[in-house]
Protein backbone atom coordinates (compact mmCIF):
# COMPACT_ATOMS: atom_id res chain seq x y z
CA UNK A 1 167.87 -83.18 25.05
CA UNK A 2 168.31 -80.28 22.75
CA UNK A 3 165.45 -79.52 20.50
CA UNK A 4 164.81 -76.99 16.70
CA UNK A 5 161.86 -75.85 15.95
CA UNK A 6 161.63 -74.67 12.22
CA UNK A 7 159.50 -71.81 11.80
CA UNK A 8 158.98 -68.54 14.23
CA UNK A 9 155.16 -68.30 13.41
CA UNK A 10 152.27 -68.85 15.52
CA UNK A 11 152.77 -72.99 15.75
CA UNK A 12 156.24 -72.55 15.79
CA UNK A 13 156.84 -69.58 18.43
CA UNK A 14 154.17 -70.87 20.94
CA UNK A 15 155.96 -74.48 20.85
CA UNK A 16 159.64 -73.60 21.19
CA UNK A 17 158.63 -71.46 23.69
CA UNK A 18 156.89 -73.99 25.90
CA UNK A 19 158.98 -76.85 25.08
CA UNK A 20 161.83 -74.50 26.78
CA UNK A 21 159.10 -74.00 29.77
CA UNK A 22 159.58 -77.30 30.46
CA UNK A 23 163.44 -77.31 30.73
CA UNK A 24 164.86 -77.88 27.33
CA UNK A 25 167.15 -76.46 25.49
CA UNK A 26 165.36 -75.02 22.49
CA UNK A 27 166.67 -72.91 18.81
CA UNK A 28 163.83 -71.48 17.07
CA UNK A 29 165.04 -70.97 13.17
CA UNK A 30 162.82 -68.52 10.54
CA UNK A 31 164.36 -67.23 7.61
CA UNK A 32 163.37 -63.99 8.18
CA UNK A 33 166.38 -62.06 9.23
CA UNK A 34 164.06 -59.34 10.87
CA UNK A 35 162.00 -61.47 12.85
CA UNK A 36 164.93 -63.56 14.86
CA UNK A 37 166.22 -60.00 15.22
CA UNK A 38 162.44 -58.92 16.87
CA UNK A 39 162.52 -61.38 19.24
CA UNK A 40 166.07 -61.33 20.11
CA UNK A 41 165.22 -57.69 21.05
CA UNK A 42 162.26 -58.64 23.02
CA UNK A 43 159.59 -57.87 20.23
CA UNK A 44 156.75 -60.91 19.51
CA UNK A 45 155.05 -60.69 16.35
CA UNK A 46 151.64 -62.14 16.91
CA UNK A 47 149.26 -61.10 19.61
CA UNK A 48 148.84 -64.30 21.52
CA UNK A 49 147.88 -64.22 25.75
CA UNK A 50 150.51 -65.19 27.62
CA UNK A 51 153.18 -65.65 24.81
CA UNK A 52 154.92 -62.56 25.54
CA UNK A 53 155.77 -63.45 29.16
CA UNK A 54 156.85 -67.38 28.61
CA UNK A 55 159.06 -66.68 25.85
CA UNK A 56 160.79 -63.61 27.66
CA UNK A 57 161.48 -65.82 30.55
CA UNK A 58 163.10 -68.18 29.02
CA UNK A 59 164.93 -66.29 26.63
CA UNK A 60 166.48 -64.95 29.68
CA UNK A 61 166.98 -68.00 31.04
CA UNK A 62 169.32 -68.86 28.34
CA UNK A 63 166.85 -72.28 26.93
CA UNK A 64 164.77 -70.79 24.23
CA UNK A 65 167.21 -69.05 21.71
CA UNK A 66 166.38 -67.40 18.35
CA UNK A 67 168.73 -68.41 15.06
CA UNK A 68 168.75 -67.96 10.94
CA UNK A 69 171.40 -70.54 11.01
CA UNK A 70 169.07 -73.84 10.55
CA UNK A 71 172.56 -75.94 9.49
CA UNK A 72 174.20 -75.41 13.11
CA UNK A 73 170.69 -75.45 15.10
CA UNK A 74 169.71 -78.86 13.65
CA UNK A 75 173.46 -80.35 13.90
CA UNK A 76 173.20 -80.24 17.36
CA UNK A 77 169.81 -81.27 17.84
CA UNK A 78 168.03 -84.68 19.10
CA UNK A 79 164.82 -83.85 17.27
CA UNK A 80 164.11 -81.30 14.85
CA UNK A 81 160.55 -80.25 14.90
CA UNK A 82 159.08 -78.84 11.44
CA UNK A 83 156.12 -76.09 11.89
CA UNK A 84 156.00 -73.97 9.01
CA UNK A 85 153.14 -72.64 7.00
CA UNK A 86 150.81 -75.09 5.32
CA UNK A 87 149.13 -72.53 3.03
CA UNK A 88 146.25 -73.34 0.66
CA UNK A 89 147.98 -73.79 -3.04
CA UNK A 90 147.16 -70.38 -4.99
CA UNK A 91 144.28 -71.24 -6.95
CA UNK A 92 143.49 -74.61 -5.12
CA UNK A 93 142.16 -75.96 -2.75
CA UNK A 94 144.93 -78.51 -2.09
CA UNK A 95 147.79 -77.46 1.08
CA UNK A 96 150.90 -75.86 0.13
CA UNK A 97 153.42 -78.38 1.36
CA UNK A 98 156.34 -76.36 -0.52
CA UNK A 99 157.91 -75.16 2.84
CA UNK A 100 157.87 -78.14 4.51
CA UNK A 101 159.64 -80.10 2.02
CA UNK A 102 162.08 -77.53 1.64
CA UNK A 103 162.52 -77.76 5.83
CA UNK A 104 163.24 -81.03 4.82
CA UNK A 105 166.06 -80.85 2.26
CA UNK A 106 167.81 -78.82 4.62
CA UNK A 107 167.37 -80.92 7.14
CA UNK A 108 168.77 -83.90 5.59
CA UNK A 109 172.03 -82.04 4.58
CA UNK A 110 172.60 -80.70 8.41
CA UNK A 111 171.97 -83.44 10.42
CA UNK A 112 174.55 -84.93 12.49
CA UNK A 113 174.10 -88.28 14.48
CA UNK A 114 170.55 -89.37 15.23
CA UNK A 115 168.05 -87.49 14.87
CA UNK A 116 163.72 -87.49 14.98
CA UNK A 117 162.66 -85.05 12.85
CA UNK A 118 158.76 -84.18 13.49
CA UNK A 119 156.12 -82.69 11.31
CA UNK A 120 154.30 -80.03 14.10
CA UNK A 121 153.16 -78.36 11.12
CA UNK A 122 149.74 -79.17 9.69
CA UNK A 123 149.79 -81.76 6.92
CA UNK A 124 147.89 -84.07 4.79
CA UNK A 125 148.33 -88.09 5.05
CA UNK A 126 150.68 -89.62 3.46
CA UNK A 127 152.98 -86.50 4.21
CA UNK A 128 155.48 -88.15 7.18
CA UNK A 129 156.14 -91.33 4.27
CA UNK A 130 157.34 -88.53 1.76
CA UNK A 131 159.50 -86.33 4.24
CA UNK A 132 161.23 -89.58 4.83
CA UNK A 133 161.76 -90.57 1.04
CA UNK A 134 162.97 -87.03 0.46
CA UNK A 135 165.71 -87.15 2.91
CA UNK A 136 166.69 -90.29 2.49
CA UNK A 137 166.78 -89.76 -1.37
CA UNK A 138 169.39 -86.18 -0.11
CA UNK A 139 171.12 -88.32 1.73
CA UNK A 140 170.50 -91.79 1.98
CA UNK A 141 173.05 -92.92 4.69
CA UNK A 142 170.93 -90.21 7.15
CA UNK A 143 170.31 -91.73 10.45
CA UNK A 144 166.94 -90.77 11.24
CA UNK A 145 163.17 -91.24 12.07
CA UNK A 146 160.34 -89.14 10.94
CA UNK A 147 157.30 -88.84 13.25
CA UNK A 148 154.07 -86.45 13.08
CA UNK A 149 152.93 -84.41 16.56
CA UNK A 150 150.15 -82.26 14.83
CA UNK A 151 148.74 -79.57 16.91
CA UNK A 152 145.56 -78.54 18.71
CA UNK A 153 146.45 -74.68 19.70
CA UNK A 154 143.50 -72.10 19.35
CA UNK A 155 144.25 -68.77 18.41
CA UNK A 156 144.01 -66.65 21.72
CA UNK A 157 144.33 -69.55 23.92
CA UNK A 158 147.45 -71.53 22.47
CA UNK A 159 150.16 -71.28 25.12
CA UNK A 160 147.16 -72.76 27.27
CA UNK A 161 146.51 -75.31 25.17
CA UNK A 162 149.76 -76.16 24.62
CA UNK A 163 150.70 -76.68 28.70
CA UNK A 164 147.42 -78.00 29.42
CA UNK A 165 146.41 -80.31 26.42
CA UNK A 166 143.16 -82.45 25.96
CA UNK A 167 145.54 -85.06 24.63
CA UNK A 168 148.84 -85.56 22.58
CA UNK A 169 148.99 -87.24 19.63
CA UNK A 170 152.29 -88.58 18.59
CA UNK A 171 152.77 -90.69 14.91
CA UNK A 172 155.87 -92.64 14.90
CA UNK A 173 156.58 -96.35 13.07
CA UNK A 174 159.54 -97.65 16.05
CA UNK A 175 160.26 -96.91 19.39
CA UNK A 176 163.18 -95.93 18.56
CA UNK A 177 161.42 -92.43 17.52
CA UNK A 178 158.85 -93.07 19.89
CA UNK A 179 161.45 -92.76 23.34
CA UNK A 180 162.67 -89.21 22.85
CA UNK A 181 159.27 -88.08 22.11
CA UNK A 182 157.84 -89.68 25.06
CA UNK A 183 160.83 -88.18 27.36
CA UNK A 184 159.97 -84.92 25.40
CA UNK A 185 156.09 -84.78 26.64
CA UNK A 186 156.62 -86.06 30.32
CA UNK A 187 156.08 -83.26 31.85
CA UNK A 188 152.59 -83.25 30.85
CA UNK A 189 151.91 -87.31 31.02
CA UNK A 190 152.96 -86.88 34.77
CA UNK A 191 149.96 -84.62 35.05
CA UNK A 192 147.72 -87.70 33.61
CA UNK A 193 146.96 -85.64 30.02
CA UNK A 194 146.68 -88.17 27.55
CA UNK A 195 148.91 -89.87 24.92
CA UNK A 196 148.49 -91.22 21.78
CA UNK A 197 150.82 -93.38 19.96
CA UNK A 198 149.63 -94.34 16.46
CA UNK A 199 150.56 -94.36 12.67
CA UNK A 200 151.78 -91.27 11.36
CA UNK A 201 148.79 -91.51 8.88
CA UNK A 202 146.32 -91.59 11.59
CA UNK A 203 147.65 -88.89 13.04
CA UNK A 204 148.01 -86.73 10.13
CA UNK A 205 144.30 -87.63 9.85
CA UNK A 206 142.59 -86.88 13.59
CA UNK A 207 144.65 -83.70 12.85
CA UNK A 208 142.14 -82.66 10.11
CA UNK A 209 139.45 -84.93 11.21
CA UNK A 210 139.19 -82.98 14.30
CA UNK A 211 139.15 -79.24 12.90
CA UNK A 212 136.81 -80.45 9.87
CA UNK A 213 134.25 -82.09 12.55
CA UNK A 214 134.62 -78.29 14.67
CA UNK A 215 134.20 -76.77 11.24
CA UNK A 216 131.08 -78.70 10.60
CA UNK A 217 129.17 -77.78 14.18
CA UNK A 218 129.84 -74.11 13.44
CA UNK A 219 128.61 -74.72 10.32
CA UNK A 220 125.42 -76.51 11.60
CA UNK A 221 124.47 -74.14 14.60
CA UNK A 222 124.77 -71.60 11.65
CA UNK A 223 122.26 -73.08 9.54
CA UNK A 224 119.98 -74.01 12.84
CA UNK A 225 119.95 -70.86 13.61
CA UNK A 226 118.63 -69.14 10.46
CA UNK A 227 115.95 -71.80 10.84
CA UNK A 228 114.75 -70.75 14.27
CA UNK A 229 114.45 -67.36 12.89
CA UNK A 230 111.71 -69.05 10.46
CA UNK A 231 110.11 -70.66 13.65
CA UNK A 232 110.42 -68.25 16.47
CA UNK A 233 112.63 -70.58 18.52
CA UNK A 234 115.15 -68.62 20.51
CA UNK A 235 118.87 -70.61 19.47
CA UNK A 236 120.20 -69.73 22.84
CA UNK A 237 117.64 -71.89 24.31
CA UNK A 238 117.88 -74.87 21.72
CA UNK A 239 121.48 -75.11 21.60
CA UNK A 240 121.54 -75.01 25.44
CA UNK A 241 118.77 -78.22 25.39
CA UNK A 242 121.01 -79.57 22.59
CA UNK A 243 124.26 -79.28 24.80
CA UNK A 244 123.01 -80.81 28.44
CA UNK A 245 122.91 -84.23 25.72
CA UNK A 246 126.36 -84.93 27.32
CA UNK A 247 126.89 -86.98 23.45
CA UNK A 248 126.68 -83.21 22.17
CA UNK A 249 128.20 -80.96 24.88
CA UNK A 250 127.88 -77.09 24.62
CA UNK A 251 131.03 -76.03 22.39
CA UNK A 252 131.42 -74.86 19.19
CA UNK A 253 127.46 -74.51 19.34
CA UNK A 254 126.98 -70.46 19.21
CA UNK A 255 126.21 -69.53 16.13
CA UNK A 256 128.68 -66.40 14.06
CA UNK A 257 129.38 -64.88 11.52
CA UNK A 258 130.76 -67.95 9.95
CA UNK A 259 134.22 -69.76 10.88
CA UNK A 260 138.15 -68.11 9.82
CA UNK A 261 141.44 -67.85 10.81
CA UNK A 262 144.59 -70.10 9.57
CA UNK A 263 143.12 -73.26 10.62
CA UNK A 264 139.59 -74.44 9.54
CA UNK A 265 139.17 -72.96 6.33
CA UNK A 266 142.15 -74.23 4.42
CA UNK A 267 142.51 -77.53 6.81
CA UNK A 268 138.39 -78.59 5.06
CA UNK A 269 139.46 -77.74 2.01
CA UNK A 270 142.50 -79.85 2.46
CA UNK A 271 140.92 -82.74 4.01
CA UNK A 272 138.43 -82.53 1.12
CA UNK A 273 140.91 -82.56 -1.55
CA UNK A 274 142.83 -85.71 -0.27
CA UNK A 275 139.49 -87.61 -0.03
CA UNK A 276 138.67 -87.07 -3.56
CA UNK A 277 142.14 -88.02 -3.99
CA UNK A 278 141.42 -91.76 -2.53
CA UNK A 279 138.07 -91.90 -4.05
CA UNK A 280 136.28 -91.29 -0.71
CA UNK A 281 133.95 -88.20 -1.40
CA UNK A 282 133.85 -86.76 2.05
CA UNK A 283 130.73 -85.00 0.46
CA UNK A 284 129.54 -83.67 3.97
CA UNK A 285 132.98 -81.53 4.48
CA UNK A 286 132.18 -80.03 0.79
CA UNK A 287 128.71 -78.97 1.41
CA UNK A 288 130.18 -77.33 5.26
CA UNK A 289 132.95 -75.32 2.87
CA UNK A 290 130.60 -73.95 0.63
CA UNK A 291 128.32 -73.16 3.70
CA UNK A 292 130.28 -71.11 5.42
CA UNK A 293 130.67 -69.21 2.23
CA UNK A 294 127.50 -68.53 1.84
CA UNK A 295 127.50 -67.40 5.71
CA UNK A 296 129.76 -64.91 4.94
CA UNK A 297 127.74 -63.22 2.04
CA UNK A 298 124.55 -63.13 4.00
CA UNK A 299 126.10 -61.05 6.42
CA UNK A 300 125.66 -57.34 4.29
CA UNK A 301 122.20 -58.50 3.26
CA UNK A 302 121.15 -58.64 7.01
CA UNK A 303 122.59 -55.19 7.97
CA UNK A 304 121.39 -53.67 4.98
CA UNK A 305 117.90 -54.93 5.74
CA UNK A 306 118.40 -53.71 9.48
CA UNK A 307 119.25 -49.79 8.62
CA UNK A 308 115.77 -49.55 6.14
CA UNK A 309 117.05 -51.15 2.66
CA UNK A 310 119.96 -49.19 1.65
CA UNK A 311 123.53 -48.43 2.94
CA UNK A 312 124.01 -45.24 0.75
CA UNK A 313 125.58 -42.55 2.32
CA UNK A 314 125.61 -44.06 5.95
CA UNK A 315 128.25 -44.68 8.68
CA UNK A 316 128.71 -48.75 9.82
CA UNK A 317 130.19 -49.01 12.93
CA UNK A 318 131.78 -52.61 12.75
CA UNK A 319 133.29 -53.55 16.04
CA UNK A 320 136.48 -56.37 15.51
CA UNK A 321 137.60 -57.52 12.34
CA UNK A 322 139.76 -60.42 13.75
CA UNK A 323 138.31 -63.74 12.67
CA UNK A 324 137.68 -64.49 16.28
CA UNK A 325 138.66 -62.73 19.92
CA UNK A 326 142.20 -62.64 21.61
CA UNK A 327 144.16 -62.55 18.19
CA UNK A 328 145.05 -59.93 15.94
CA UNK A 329 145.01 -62.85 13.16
CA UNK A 330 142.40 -61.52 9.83
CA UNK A 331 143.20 -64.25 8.20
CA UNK A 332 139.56 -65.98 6.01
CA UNK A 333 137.55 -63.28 8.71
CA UNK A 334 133.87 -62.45 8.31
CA UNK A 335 135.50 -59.15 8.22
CA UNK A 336 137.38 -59.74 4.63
CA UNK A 337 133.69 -60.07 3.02
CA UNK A 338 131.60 -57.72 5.11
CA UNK A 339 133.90 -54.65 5.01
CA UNK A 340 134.24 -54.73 1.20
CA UNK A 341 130.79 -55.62 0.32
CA UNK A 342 129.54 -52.32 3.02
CA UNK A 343 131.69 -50.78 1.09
CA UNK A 344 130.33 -51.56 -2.25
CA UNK A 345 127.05 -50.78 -1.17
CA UNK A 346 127.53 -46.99 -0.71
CA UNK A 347 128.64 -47.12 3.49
CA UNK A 348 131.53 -45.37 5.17
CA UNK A 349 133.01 -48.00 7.29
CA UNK A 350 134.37 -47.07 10.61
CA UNK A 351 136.10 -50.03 12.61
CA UNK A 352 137.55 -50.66 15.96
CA UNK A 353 139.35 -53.74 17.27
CA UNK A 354 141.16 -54.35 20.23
CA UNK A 355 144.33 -56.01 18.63
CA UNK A 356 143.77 -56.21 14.72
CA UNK A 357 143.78 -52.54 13.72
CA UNK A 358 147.31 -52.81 12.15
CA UNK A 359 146.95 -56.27 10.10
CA UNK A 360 143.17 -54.63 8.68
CA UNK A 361 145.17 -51.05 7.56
CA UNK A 362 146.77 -53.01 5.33
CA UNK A 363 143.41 -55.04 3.95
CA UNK A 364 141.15 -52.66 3.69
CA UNK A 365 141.25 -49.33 1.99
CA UNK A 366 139.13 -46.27 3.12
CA UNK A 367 138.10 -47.42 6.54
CA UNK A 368 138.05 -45.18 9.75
CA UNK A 369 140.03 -46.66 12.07
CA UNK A 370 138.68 -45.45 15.45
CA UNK A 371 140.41 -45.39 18.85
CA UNK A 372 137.38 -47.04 20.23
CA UNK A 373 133.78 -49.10 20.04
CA UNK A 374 132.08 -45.34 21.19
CA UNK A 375 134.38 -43.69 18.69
CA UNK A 376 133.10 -45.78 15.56
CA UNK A 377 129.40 -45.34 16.50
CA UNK A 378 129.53 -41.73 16.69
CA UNK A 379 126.63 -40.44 14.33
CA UNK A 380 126.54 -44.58 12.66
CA UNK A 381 123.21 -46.11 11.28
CA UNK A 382 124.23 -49.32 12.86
CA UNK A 383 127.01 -51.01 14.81
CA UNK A 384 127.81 -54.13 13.84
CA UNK A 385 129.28 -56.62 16.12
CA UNK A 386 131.64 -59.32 14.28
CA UNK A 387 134.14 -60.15 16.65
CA UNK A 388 133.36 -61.33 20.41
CA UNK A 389 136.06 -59.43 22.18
CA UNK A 390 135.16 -59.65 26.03
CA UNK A 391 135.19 -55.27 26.11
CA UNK A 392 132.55 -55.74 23.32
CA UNK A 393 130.48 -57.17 25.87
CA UNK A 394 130.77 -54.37 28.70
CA UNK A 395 128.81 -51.54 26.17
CA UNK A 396 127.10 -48.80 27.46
CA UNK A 397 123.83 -49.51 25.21
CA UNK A 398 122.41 -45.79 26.55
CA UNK A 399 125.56 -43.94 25.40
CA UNK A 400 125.58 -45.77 22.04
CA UNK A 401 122.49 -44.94 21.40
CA UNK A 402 122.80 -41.29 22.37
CA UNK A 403 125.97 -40.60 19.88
CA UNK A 404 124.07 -42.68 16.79
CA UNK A 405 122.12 -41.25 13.95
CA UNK A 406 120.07 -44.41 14.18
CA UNK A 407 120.18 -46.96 17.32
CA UNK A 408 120.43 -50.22 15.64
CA UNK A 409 122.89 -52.63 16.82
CA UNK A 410 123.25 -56.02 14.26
CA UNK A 411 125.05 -58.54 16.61
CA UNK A 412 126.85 -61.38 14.51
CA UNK A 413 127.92 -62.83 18.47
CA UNK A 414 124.56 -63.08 20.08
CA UNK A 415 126.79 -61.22 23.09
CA UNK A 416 123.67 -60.05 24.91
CA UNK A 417 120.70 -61.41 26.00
CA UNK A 418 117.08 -59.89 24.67
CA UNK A 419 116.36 -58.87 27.59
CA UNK A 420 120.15 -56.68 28.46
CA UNK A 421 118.79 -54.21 25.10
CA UNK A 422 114.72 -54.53 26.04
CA UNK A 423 114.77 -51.13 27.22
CA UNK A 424 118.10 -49.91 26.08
CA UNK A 425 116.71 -47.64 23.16
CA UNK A 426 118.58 -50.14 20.46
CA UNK A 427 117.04 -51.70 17.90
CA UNK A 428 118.70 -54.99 17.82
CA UNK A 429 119.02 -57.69 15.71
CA UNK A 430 120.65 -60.52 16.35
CA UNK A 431 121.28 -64.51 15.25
CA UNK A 432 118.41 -67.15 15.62
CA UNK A 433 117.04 -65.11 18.09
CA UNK A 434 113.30 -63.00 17.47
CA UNK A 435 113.78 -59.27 16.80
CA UNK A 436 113.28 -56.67 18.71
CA UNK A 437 109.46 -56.14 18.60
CA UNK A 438 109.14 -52.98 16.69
CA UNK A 439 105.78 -51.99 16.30
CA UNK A 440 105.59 -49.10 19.07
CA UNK A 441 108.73 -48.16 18.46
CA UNK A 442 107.39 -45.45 15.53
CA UNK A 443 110.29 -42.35 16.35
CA UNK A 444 113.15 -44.64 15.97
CA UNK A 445 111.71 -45.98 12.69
CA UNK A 446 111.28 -42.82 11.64
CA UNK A 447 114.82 -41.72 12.70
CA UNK A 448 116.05 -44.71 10.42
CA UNK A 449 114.24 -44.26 7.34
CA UNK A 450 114.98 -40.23 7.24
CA UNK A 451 118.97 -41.35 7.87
């Protein structure tokens, strides 16, 4: 069975390239001219564990190949899948289904013999019904099914994800779509991983459903813990009696710097959108949205209030400005707001990330890109932690300290216990959690006010 995939990006890349891991023949088609050519030469374009290795190894092995010539790719192919870009509409809050339709069209005027074209992409219900009536409407003698496989990758852990799946959830409306698709995903099934055949409506909707309800935890441990701030309750040790509840289970229960990335913001606003559509106010999605928000503009209020008051004239030291850890992606990041809004305030901004250093140069203007964490904190009033890179977590509190103008450390990742800075000479501030007790701690407060 010979397979396109639509779209080099992140959903794209990662799926052609394990789809060939398990033995098929797979074209990968992007517009971009200099793209194919990057990953013809070797070159992947989004820093992604493990990507680099799976789709070199098959690219040698002659079953992942890269193209710009969609009408010959999906001519000879059994099922085309579709995972472009879903973008939020400029201006609204409503998905950008543009490029997929447009995948479409062309689509419809290469095909050749039967063929189950798939929406991998994210989209909104109703979506699968008017892919068909476009194609059909091109060309209405087409002999074809249209089915929806949404995702569930994470950023940082997608070619995992994608070879070792919770589940698979497969829309189709005959089983005459529903056989290749089955064949497709066997090598997983064999391993017992779950399969879902359903509508394509409900599966364009446990697609959003299941990133809005993610959306709305992070958003609720968020809000929790500015509460146990109020009460003196540690978070750490409320969300752990919250988790045991095996009902609630222990992910997406840490509190941050609010939720980002390509997925969760635009896929609630989406979700939130179609509902008003129907006349179902999903009101609870709308009040997690605007949430977050204000998540996100709390954070320059809390490191203000950590270096004395007033960010005028002093170095910030903010360690990762990807949205989350293991990708380079900046897309809705904590960082977007913060950095700006420092910034505004009268700070220099110096910033180190592992992989993201490249995609912020071109965000942000007047930052100090440093080669390391040490390297930003060098004579800072704080270092802020935003991103919970694992190297992040291995700090030498005692050198930090030493190289600061003040020692205060504002962690947006709760990455260290109370206990790991007791004695560390930081003053540290973190989420949910009771500050460091400060009242014998006169020279350092003294150090901070005079900075």
């Amino acid at each position: 069975m010979k397979l396109a995939v639509i779209g080099a990006g992140y959903v794209g890349l990662v799926s052609a390239a394990c789809f060939a891991e398990f033995g098929f023949s797979v074209t990968c088609i992007d517009k971009e001219v200099e793209k194919i050519s990057a990953l013809e030469a070797g070159r992947i374009p989004i820093y992604e564990p493990g990507l680099e290795q799976i789709v070199h190894s098959n690219f040698e092995a002659g079953r992942l190949t890269f193209s710009t010539d969609l009408q010959s790719a999906v001519a000879d192919a059994d099922v085309v899948f579709i995972a472009v870009g879903t973008p939020t509409r400029r201006g609204e809050d409503a998905a950008d289904l543009s490029y997929v339709f447009g995948a479409g069209a062309e689509i419809a005027d290469a095909m050749d013999g039967f063929t189950v074209v798939v929406t991998k992409s994210t989209v909104p219900v109703g979506t699968a019904e008017k892919l068909k009536n476009l194609i059909l409407k091109t060309r209405p003698k087409a002999d074809f099914e249209v089915a929806s496989n949404p995702e569930f990758l994470r950023e940082g852990s997608a070619v995992e994800d994608f070879l070792r799946p919770d589940r698979i959830v497969i829309g189709v409306s005959s089983e005459r779509a529903e056989a290749p698709l089955r064949q497709l995903y066997r090598p997983l099934t064999q391993k017992d991983v779950p399969i879902v055949f359903t509508s394509c409506q409900a599966a364009e909707v446990i697609k959003y459903a299941a990133n809005t309800y993610l959306a709305t935890r992070i958003g609720f441990v968020n809000q929790l813990a500015d509460l146990c701030e109020k009460v003196d309750a540690d978070i750490t040790h409320v969300t752990r009696g919250m988790g045991l509840d095996k009902r609630i289970g222990q992910h997406y229960l840490q509190p941050g710097p609010g939720f980002g990335g390509s997925c969760f913001p635009k896929d609630t606003r989406a979700l939130m959108v179609t509902a008003r559509e129907q006349k179902a106010p999903f009101t609870v999605v709308e009040e997690v949205i605007e949430a977050n928000e204000r998540r996100k503009r709390s954070l320059t209020e809390r490191v203000t209030s950590a270096v004395g008051g007033s960010l005028r004239g002093k170095r910030i030291a903010v360690l990762g400005i990807a949205f989350k850890a293991d990708t380079d992606d900046i897309r809705d990041a904590a960082s977007l707001v913060l950095i700006p809004e420092l910034q505004a305030g009268g700070a220099v901004v110096a910033a180190y990330d592992p992989a993201a250093m490249d995609n912020g140069r071109s965000q942000f203007a007047d930052v100090q890109w440093c080669a390391d964490a040490y390297s930003a904190a060098l004579d800072a009033s704080a270092v802020v932690i935003l991103t919970e890179w694992n190297e992040f977590r291995g700090l030498d509190f005692a050198q930090l300290a030493k190289t600061m103008r003040a020692p205060v450390m504002v962690d947006f990742r709760n990455l260290f216990s109370l206990q790991d800075v007791e004695n560390s000479g930081l003053v540290y501030h973190s989420l949910g959690r009771a500050q460091h007790d400060q009242t014998n701690d006169t020279d350092r407060i003294a150090l901070i006010r005079s900075s």
